[in-house]
N, C-alpha and C. Protein backbone atom coordinates (compact mmCIF):
# COMPACT_ATOMS: atom_id res chain seq x y z
N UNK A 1 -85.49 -60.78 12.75
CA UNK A 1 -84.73 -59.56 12.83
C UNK A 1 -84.66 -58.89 11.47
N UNK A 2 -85.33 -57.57 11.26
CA UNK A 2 -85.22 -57.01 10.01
C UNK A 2 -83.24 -56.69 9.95
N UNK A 3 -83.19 -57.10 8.40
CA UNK A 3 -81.79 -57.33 7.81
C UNK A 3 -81.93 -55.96 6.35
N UNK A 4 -81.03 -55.42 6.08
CA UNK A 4 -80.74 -54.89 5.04
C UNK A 4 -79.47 -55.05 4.26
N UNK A 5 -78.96 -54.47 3.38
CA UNK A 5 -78.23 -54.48 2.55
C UNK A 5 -76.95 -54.17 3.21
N UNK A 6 -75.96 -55.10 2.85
CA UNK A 6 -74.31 -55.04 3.44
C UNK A 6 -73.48 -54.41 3.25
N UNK A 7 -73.87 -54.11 2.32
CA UNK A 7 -72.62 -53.20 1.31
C UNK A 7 -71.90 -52.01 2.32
N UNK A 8 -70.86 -51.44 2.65
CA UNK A 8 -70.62 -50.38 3.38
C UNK A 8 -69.48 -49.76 2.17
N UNK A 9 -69.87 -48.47 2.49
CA UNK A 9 -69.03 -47.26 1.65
C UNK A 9 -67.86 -47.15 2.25
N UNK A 10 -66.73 -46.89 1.54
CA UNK A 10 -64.99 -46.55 2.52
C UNK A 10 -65.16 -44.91 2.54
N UNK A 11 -64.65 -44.73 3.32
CA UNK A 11 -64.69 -42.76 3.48
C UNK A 11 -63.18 -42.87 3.67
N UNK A 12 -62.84 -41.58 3.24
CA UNK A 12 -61.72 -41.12 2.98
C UNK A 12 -61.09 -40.45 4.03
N UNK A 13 -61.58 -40.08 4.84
CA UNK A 13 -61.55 -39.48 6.53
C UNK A 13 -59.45 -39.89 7.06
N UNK A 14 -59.07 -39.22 6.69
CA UNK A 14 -57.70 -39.14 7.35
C UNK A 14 -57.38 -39.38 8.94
N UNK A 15 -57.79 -40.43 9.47
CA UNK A 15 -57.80 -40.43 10.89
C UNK A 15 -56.91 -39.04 11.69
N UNK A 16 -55.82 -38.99 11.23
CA UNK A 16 -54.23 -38.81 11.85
C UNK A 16 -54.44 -37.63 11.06
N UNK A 17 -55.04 -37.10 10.28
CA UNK A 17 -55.11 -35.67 9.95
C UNK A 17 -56.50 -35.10 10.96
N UNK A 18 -57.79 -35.39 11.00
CA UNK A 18 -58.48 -35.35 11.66
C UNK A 18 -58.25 -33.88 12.94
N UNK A 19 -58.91 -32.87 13.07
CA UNK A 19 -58.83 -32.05 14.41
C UNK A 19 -59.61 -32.28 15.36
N UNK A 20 -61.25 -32.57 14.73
CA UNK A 20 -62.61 -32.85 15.91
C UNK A 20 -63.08 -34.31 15.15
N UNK A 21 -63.48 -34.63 15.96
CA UNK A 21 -64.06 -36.09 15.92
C UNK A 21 -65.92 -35.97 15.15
N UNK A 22 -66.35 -36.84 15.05
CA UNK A 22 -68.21 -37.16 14.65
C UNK A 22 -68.75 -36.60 15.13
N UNK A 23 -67.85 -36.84 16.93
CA UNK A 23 -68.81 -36.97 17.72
C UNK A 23 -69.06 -35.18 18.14
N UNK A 24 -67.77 -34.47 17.80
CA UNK A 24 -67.57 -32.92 17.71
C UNK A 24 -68.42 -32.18 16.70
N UNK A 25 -68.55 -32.49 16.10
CA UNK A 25 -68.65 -32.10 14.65
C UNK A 25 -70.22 -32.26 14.74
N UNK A 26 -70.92 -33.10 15.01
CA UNK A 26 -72.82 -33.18 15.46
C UNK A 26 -73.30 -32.33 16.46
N UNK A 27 -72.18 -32.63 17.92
CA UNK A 27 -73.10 -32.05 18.77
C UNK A 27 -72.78 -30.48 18.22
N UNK A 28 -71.84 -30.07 17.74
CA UNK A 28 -72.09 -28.53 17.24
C UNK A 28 -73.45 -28.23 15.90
N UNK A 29 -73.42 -29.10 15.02
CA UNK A 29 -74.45 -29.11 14.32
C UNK A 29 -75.85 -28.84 15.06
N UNK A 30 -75.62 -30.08 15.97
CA UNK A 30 -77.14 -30.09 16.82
C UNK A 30 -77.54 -29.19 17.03
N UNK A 31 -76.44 -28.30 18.06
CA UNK A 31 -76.46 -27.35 18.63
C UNK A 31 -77.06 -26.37 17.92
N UNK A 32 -76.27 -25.68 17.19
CA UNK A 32 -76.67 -24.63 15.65
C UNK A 32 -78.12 -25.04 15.47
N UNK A 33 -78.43 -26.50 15.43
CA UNK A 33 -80.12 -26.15 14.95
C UNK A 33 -81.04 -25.93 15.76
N UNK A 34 -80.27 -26.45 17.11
CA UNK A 34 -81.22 -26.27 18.32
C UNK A 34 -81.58 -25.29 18.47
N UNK A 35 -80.53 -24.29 18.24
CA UNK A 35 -80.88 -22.41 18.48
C UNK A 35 -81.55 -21.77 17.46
N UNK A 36 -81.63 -22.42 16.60
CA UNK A 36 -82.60 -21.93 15.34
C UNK A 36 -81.43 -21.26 13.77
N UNK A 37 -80.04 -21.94 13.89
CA UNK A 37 -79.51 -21.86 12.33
C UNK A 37 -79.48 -22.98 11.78
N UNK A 38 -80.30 -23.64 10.68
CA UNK A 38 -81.30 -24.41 9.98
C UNK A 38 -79.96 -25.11 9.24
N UNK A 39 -79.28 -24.23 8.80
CA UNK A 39 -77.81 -24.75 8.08
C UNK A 39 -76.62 -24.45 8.51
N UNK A 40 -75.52 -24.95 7.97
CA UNK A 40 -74.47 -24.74 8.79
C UNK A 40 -73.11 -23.78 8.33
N UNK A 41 -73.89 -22.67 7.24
CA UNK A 41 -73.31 -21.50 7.09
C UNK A 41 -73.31 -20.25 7.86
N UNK A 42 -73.50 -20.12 9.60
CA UNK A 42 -73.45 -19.51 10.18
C UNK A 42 -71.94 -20.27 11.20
N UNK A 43 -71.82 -21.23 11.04
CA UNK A 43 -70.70 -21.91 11.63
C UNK A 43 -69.44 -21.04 11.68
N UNK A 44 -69.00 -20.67 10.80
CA UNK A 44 -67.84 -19.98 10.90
C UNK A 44 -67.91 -19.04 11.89
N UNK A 45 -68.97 -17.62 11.84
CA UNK A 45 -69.59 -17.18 12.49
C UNK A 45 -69.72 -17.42 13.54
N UNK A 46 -70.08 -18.25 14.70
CA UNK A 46 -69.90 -19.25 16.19
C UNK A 46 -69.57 -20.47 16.63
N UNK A 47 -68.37 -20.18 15.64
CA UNK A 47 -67.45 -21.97 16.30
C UNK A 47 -66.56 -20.72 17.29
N UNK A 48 -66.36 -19.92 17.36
CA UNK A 48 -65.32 -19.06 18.21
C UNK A 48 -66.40 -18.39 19.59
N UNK A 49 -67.71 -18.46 19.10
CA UNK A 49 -68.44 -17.83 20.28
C UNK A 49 -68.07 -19.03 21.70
N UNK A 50 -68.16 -17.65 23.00
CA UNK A 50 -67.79 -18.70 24.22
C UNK A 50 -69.13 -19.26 24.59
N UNK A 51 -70.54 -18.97 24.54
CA UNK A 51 -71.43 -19.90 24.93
C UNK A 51 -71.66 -21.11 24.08
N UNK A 52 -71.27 -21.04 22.53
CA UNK A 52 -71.43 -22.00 21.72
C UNK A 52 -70.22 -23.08 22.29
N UNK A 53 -68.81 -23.04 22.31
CA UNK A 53 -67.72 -23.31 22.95
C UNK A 53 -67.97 -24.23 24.54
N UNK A 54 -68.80 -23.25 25.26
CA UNK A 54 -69.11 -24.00 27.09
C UNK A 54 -70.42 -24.87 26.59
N UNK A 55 -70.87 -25.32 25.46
CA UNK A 55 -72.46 -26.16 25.69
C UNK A 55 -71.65 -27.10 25.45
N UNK A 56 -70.57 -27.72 24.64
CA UNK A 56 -70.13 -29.04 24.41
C UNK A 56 -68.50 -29.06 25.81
N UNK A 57 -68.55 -28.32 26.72
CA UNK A 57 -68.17 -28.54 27.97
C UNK A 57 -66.59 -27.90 27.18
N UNK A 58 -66.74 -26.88 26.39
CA UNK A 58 -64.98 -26.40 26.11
C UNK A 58 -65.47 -25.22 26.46
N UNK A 59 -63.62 -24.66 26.98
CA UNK A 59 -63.67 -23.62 27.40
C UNK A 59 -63.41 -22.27 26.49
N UNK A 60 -64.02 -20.99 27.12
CA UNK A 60 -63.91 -19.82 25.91
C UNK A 60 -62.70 -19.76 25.26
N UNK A 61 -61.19 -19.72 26.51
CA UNK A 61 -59.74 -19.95 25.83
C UNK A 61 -59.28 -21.26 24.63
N UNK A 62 -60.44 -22.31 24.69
CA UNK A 62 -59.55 -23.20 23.87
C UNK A 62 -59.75 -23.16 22.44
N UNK A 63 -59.18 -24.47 21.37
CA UNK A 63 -59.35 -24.54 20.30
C UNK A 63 -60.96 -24.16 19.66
N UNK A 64 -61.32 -23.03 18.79
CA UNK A 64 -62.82 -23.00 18.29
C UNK A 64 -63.16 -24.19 17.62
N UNK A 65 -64.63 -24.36 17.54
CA UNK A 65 -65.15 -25.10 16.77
C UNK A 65 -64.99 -25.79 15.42
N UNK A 66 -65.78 -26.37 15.14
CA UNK A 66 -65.11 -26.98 13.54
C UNK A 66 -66.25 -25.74 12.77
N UNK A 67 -65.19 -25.83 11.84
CA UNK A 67 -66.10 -24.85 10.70
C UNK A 67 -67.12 -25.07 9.36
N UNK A 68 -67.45 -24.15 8.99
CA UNK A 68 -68.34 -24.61 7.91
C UNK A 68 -67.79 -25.82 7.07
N UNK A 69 -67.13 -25.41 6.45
CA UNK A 69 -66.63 -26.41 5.19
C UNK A 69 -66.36 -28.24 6.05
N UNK A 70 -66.26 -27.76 7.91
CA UNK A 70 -65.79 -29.14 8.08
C UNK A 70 -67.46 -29.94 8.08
N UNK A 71 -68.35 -29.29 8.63
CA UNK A 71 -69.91 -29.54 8.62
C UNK A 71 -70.39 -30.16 7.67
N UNK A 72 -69.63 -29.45 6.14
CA UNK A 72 -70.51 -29.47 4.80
C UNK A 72 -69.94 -30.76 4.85
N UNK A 73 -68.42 -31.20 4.84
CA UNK A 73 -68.06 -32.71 4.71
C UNK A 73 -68.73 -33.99 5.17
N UNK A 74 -69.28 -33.57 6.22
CA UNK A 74 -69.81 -34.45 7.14
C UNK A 74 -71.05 -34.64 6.34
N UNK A 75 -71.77 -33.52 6.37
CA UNK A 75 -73.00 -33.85 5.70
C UNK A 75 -73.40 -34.21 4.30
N UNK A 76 -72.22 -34.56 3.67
CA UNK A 76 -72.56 -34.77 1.68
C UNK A 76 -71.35 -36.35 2.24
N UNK A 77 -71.23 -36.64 3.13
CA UNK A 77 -70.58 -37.95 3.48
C UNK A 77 -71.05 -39.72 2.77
N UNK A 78 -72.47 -39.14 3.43
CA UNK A 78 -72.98 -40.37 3.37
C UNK A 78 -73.13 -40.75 1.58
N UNK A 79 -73.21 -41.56 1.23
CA UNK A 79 -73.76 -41.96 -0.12
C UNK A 79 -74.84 -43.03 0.32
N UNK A 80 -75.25 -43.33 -1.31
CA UNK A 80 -76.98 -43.83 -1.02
C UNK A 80 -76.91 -45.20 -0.59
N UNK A 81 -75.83 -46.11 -0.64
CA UNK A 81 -75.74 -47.19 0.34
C UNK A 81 -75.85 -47.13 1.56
N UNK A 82 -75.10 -46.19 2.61
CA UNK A 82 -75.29 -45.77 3.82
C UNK A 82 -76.50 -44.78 4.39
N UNK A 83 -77.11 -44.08 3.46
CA UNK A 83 -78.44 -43.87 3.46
C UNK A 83 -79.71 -45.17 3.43
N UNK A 84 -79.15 -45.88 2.62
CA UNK A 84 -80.34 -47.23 2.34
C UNK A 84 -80.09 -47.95 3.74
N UNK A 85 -78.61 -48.14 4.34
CA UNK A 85 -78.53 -48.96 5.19
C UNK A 85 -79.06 -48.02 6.32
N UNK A 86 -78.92 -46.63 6.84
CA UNK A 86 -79.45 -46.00 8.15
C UNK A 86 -81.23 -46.17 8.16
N UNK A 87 -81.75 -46.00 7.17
CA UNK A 87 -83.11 -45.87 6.71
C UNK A 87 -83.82 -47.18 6.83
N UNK A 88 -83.02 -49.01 6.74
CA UNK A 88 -83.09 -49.59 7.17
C UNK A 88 -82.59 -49.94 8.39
N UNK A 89 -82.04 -49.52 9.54
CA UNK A 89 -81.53 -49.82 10.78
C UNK A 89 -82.90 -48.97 11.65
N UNK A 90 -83.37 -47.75 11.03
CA UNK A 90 -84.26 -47.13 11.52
C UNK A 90 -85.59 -47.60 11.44
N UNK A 91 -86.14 -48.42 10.80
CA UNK A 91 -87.23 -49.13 10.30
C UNK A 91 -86.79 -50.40 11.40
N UNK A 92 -85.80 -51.08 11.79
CA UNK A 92 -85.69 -52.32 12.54
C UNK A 92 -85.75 -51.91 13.60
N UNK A 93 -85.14 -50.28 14.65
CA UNK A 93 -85.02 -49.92 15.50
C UNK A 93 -86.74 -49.85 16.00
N UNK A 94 -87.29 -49.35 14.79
CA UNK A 94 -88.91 -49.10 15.09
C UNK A 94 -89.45 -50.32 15.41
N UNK A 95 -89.52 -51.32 14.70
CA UNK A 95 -90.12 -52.64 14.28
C UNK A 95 -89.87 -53.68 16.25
N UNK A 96 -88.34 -53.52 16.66
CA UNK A 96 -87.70 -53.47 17.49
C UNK A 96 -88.16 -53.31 18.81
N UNK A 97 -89.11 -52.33 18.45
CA UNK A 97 -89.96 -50.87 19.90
C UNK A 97 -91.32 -51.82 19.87
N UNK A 98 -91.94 -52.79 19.04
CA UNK A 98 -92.64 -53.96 19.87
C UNK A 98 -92.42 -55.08 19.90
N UNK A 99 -93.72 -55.15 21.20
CA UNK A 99 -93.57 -56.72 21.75
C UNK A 99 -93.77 -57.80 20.55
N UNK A 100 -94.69 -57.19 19.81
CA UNK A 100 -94.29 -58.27 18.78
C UNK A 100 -94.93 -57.25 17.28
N UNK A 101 -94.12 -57.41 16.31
CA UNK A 101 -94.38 -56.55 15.08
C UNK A 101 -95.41 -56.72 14.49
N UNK A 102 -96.37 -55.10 14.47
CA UNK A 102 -97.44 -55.62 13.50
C UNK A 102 -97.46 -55.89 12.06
N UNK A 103 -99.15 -56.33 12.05
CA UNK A 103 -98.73 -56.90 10.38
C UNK A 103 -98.31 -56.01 9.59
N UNK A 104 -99.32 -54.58 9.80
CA UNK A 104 -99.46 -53.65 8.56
C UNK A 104 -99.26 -52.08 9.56
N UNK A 105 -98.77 -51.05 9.52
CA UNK A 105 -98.18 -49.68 9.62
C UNK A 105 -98.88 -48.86 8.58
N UNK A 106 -99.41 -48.10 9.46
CA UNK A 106 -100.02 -47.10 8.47
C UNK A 106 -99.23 -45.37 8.44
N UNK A 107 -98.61 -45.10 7.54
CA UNK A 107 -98.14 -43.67 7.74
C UNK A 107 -99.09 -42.39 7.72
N UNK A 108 -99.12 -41.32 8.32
CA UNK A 108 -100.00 -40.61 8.06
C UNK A 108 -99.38 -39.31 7.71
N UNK A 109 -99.41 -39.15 6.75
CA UNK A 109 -98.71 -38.05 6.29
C UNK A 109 -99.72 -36.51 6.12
N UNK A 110 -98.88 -35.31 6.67
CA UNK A 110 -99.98 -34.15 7.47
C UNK A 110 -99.56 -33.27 6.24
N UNK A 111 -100.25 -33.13 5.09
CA UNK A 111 -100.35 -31.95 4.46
C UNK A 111 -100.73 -30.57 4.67
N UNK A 112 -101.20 -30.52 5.97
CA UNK A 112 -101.13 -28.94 6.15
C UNK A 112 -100.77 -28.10 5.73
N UNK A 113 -101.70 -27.33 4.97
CA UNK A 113 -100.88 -25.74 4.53
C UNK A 113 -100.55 -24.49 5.59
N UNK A 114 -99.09 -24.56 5.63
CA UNK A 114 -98.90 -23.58 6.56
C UNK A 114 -98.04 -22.20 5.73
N UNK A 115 -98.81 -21.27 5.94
CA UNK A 115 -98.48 -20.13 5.13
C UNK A 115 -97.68 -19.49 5.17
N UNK A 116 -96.49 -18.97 5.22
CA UNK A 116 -95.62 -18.08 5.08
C UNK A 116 -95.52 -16.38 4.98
N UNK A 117 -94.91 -15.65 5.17
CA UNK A 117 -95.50 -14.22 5.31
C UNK A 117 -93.81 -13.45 4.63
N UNK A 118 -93.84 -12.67 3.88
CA UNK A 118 -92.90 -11.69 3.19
C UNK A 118 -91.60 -12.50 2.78
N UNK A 119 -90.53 -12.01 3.29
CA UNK A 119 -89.76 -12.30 3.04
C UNK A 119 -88.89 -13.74 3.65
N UNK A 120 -89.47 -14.92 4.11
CA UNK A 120 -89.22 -15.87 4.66
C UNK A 120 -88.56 -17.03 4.28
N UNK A 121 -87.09 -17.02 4.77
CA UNK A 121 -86.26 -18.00 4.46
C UNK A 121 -87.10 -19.13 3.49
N UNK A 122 -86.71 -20.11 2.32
CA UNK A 122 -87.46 -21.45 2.05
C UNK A 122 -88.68 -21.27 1.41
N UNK A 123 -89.16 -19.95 1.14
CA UNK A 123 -90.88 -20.06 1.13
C UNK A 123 -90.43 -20.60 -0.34
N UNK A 124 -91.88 -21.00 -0.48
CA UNK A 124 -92.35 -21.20 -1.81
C UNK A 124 -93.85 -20.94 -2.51
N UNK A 125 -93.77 -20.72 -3.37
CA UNK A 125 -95.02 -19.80 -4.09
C UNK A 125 -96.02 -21.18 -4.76
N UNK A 126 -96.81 -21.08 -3.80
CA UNK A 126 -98.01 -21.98 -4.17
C UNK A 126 -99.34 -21.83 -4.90
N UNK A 127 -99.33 -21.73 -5.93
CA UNK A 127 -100.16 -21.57 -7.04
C UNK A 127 -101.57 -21.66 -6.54
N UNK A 128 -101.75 -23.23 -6.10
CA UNK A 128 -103.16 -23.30 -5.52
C UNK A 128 -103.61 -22.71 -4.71
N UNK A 129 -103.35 -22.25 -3.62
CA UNK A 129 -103.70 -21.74 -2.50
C UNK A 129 -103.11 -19.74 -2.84
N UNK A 130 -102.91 -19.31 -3.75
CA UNK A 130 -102.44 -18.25 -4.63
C UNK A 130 -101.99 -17.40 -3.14
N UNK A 131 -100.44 -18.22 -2.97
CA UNK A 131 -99.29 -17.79 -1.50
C UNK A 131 -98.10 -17.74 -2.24
């Protein structure tokens, strides 16, 4: 059984102060990226919308969504112990998925240049390929 490192981080997470739960707080993330906002500075913006509101089964009248700043918490959460440990649980989950583990895994990593056009969120100016 692949094993990693024990160590676990304490989070500061106020149970009893708490409004939405993990489990609130992702599927709205999800959500947001599912529809195509990449980050979670449009949050403020549609934690109050009613179709964003009816996909996690709440209704248009109730409490809105969690907001940006609660997103950003979530996501600068982890530190690099709980990163080392997910990154190993994900490597055992894989390892896990056969009947029996091979020796050697080969990654194949797809450098594709995919080009970008004007003004496009992220681009970056690639010297070699003069983009």
């Amino acid at each position: 059984m692949w094993r990693c490192g024990s160590r676990l981080a304490s989070t500061t997470r106020a149970i009893r102060q708490a409004r939405y739960s993990v489990a609130d707080i992702l599927r709205f993330r999800m959500l947001l990226i599912t529809v195509g906002y990449e980050d979670g500075i449009d949050a403020n913006a549609l934690r109050a919308d009613p179709v964003f509101k009816l996909a996690p089964e709440r209704l248009p009248g109730e409490r809105d969504l969690c907001s940006q700043s609660t997103i950003s918490r979530l996501e600068n959460l982890p530190d690099r112990w709980i990163l080392l440990r997910l990154g190993c649980a994900m490597v055992g989950l894989y390892c896990a998925s056969f009947a029996q583990v091979p020796k050697r895994i080969t990654l194949a990593i797809d450098d594709t240049f995919d080009a970008v056009h004007r003004g496009q969120q992220l681009r970056l100016f690639n010297a070699h390929r003069d983009d």
